[in-house]
N, C-alpha and C. Protein backbone atom coordinates (compact mmCIF):
# COMPACT_ATOMS: atom_id res chain seq x y z
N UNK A 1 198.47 69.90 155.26
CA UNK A 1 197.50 68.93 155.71
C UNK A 1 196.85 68.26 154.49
N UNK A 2 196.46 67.08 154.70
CA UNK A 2 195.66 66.25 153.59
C UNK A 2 194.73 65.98 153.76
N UNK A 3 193.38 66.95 152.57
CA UNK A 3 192.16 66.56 152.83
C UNK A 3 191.51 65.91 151.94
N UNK A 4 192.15 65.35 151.41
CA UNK A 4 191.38 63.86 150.11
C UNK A 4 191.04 63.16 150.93
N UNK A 5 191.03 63.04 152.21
CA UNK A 5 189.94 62.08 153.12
C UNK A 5 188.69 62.71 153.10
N UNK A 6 188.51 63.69 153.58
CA UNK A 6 187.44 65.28 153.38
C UNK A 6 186.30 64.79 152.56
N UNK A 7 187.15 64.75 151.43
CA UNK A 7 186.30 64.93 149.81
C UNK A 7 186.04 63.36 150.09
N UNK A 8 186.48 62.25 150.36
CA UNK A 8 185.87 61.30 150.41
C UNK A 8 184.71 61.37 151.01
N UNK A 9 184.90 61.15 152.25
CA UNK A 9 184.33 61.14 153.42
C UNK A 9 182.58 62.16 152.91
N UNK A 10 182.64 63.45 151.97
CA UNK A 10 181.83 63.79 151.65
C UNK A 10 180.71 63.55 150.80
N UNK A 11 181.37 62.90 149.28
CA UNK A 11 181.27 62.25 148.40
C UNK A 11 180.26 61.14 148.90
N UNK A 12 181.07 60.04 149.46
CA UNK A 12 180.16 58.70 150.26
C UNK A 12 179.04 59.28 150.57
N UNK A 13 178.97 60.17 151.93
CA UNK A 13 177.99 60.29 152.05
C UNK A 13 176.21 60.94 151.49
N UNK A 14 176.94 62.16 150.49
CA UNK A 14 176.15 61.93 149.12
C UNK A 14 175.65 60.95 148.65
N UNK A 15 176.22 60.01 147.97
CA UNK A 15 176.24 59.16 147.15
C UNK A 15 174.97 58.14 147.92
N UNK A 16 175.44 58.03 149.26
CA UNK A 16 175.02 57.56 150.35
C UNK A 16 173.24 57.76 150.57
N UNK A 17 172.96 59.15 150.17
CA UNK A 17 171.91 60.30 150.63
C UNK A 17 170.90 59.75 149.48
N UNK A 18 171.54 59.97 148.33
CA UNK A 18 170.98 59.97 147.15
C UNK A 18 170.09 58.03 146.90
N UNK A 19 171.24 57.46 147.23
CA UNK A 19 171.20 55.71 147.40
C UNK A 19 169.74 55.63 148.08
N UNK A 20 169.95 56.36 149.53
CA UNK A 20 168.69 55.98 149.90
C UNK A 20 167.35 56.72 149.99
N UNK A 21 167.47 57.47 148.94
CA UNK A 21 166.00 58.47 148.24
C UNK A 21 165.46 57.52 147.36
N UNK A 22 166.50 57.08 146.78
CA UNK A 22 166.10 56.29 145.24
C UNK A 22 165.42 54.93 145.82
N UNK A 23 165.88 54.04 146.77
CA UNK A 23 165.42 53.17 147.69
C UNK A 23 164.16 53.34 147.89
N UNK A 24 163.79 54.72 148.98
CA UNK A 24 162.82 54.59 149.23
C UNK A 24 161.61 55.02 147.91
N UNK A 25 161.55 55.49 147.00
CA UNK A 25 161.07 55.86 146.09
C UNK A 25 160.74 54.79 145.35
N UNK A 26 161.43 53.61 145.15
CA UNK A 26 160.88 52.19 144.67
C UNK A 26 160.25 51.85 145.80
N UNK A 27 161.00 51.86 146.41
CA UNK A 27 159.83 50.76 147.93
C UNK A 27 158.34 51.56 147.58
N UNK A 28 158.31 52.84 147.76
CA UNK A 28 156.75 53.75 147.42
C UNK A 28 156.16 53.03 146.04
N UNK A 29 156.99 53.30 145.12
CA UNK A 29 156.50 52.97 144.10
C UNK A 29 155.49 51.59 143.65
N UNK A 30 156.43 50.39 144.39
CA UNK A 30 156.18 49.24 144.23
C UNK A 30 154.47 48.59 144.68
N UNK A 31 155.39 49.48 146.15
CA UNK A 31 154.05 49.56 147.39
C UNK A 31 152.52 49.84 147.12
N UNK A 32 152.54 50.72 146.74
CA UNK A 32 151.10 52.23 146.93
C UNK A 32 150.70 52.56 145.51
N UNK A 33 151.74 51.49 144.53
CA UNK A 33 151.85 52.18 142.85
C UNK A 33 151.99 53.06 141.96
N UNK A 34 152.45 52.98 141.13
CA UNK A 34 153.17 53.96 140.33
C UNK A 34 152.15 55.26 140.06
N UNK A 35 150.85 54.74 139.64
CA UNK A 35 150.20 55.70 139.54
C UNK A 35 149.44 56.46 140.74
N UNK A 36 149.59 56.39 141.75
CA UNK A 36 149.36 57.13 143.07
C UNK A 36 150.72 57.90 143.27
N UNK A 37 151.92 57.42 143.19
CA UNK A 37 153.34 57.95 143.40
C UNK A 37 153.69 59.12 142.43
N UNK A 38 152.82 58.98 141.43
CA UNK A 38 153.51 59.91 140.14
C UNK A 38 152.35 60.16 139.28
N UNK A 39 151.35 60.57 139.45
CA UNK A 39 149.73 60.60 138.75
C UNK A 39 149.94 61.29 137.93
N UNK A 40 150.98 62.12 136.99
CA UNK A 40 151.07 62.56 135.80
C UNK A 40 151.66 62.28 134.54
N UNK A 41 152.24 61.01 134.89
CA UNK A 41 153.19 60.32 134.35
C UNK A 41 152.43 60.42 133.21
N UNK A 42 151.14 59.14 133.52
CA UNK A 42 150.22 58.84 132.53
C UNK A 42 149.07 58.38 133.06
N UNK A 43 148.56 59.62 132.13
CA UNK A 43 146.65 59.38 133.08
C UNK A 43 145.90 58.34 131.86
N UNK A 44 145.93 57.70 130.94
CA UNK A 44 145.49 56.71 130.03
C UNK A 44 146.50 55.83 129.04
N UNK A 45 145.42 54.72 128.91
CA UNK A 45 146.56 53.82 128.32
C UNK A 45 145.91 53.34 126.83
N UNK A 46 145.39 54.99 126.42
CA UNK A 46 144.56 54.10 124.97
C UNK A 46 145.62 53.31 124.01
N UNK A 47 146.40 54.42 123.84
CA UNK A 47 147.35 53.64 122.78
C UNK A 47 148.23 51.90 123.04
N UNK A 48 148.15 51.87 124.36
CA UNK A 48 148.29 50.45 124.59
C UNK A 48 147.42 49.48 124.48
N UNK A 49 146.23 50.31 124.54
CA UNK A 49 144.97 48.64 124.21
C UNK A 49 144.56 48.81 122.74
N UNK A 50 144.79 50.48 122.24
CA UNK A 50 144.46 49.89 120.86
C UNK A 50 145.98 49.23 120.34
N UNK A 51 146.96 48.92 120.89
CA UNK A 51 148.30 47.95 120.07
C UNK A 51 147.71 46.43 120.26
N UNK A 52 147.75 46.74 121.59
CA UNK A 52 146.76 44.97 122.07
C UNK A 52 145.93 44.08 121.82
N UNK A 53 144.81 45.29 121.30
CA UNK A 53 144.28 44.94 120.21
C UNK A 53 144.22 44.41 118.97
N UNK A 54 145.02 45.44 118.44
CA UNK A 54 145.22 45.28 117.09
C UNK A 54 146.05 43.87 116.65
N UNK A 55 146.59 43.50 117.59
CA UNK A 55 147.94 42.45 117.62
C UNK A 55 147.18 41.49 117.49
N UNK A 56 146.41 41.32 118.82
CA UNK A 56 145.25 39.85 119.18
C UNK A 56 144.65 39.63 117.71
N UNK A 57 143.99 40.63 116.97
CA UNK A 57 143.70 40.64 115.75
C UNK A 57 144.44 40.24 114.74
N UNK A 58 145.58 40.67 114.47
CA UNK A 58 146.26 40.23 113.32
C UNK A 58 147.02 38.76 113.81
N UNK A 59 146.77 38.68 114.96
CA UNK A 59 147.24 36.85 115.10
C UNK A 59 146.36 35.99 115.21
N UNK A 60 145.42 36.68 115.02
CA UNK A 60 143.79 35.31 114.84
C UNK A 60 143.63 34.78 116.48
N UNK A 61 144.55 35.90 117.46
CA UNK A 61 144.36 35.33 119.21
C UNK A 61 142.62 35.58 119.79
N UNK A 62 141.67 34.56 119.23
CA UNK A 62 140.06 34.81 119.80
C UNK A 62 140.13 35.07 120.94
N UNK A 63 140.66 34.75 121.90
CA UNK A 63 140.71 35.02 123.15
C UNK A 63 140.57 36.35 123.72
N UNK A 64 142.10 36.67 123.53
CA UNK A 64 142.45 38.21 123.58
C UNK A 64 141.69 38.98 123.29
N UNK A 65 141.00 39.25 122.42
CA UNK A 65 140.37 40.10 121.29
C UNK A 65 139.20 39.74 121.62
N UNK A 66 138.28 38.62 121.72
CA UNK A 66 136.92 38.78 122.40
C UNK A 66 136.51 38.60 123.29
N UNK A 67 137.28 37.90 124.04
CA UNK A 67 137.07 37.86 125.74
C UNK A 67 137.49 38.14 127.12
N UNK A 68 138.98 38.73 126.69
CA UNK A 68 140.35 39.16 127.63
C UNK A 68 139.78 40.34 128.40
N UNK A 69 139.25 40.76 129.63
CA UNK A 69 138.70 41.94 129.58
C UNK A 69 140.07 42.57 130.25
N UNK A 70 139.83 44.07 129.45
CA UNK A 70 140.66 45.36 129.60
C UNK A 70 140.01 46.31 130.22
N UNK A 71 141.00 47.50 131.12
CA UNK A 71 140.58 48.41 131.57
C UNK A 71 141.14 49.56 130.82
N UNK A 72 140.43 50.43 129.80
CA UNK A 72 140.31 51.50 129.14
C UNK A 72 140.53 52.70 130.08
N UNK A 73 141.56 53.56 130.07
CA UNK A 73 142.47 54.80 131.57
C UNK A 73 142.15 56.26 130.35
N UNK A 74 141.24 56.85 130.24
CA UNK A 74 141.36 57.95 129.04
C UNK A 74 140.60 59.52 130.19
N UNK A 75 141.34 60.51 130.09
CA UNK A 75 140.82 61.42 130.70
C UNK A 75 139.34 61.59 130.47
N UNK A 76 138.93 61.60 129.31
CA UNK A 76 137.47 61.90 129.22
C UNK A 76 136.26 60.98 129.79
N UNK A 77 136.96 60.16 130.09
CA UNK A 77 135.92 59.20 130.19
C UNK A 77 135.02 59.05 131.99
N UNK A 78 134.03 59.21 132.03
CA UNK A 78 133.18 59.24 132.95
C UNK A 78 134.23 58.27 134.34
N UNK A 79 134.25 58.42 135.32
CA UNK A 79 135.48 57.90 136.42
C UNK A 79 137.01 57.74 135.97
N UNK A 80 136.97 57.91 134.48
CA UNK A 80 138.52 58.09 134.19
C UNK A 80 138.60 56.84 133.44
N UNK A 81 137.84 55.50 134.19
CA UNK A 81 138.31 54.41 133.47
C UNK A 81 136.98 53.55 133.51
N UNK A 82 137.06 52.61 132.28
CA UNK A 82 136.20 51.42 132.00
C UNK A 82 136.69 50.31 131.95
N UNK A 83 135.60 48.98 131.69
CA UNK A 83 136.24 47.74 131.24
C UNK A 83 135.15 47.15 129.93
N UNK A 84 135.87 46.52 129.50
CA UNK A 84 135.59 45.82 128.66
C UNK A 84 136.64 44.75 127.50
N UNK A 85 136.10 44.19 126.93
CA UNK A 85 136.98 43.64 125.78
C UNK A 85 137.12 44.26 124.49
N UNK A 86 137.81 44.26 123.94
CA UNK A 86 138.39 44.90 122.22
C UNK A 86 137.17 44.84 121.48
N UNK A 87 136.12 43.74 121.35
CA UNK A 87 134.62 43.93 120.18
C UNK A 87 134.04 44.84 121.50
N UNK A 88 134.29 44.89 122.62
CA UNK A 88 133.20 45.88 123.40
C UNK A 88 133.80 47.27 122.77
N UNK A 89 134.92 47.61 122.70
CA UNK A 89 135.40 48.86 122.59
C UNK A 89 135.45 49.46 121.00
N UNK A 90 135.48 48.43 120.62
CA UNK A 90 135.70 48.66 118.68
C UNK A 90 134.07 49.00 118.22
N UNK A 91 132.99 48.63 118.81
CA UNK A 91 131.68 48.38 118.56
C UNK A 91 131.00 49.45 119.23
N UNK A 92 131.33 49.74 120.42
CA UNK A 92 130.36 50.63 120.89
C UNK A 92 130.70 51.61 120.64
N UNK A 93 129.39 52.93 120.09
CA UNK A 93 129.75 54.31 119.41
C UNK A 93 130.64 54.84 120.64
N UNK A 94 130.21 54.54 121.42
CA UNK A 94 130.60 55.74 122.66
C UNK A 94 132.70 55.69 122.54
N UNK A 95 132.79 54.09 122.18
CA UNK A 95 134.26 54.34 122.57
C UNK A 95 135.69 54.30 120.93
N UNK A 96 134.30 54.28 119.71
CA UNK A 96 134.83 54.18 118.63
C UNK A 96 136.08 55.47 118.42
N UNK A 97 135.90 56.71 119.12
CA UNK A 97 136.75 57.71 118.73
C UNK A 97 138.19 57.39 119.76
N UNK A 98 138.36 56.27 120.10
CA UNK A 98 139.81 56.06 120.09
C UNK A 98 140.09 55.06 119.58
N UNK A 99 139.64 54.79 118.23
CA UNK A 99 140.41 54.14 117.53
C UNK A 99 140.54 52.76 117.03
N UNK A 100 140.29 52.05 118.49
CA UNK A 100 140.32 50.92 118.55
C UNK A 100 139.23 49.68 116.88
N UNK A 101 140.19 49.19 116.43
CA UNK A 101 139.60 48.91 115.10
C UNK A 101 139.04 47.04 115.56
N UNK A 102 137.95 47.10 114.46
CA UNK A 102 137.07 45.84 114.47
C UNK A 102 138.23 44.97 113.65
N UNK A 103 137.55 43.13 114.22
CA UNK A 103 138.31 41.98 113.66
C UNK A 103 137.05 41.85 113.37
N UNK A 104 136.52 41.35 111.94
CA UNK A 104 135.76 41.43 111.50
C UNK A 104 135.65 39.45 111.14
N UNK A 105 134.90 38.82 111.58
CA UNK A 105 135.04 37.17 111.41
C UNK A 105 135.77 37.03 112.70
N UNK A 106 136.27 37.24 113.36
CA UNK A 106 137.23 36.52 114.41
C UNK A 106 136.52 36.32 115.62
N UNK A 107 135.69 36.92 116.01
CA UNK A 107 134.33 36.95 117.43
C UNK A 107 133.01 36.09 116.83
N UNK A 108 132.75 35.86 115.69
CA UNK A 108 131.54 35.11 115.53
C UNK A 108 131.02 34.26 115.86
C-alpha cells in the first residue's frame, strides 16, 4: 500500500495549524498591541529616546530636541511612564540618571 498520501495529507495540515496560530497572533498583536500581547518583551524604551535624542542634537533638528514630546517607558519610574521633551529630560535632576545628554545652544 502507498502512504506518501498519509504523510502529505499530515504535513498540510500542520503546516496548516501552525499558519493559522501565527495569523492569529498578528491579528492580536496588531489589534490590542504588542505590549499588552507580550509585556516582557520590553518594559522601557530609554535607550531609544536617549538615540533620538542624541541624533536631533547632533543634526541641529530644534524641533525634535525641544519640542517633539516623548513618552519615557523605564521600570522605575512612578506609573512606569512619563512625557516630556529631550531639554525636559536632559535638565531635570529627577530624569538625568538615564543619560539622556544636554544640546547646549540649540533650545535658546
Amino acid at each position: 500500500m502507498n502512504k506518501k498520501g498519509q504523510e502529505l495529507s499530515t504535513n498540510a495540515i500542520i503546516m496548516i495549524v501552525i499558519g493559522i496560530i501565527v495569523l492569529v497572533v498578528l491579528i492580536l498583536g496588531f489589534t490590542i498591541g504588542w505590549g499588552k500581547l507580550f509585556p516582557f518583551i520590553s518594559s522601557n524604551n530609554v535607550e531609544n529616546i536617549k538615540t533620538t535624542c542624541s541624533t536631533a542634537c547632533a543634526t541641529n533638528n530644534m524641533y525634535d530636541y525641544c519640542s517633539l514630546e516623548r513618552t519615557l517607558k523605564a521600570d522605575d519610574l512612578p506609573g512606569k511612564k512619563t512625557a516630556g521633551n529631550c531639554t525636559w529630560f536632559a535638565t531635570n535632576a529627577d530624569y538625568t540618571k538615564y543619560g539622556i545628554e544636554t544640546c547646549p545652544g540649540l533650545c535658546d
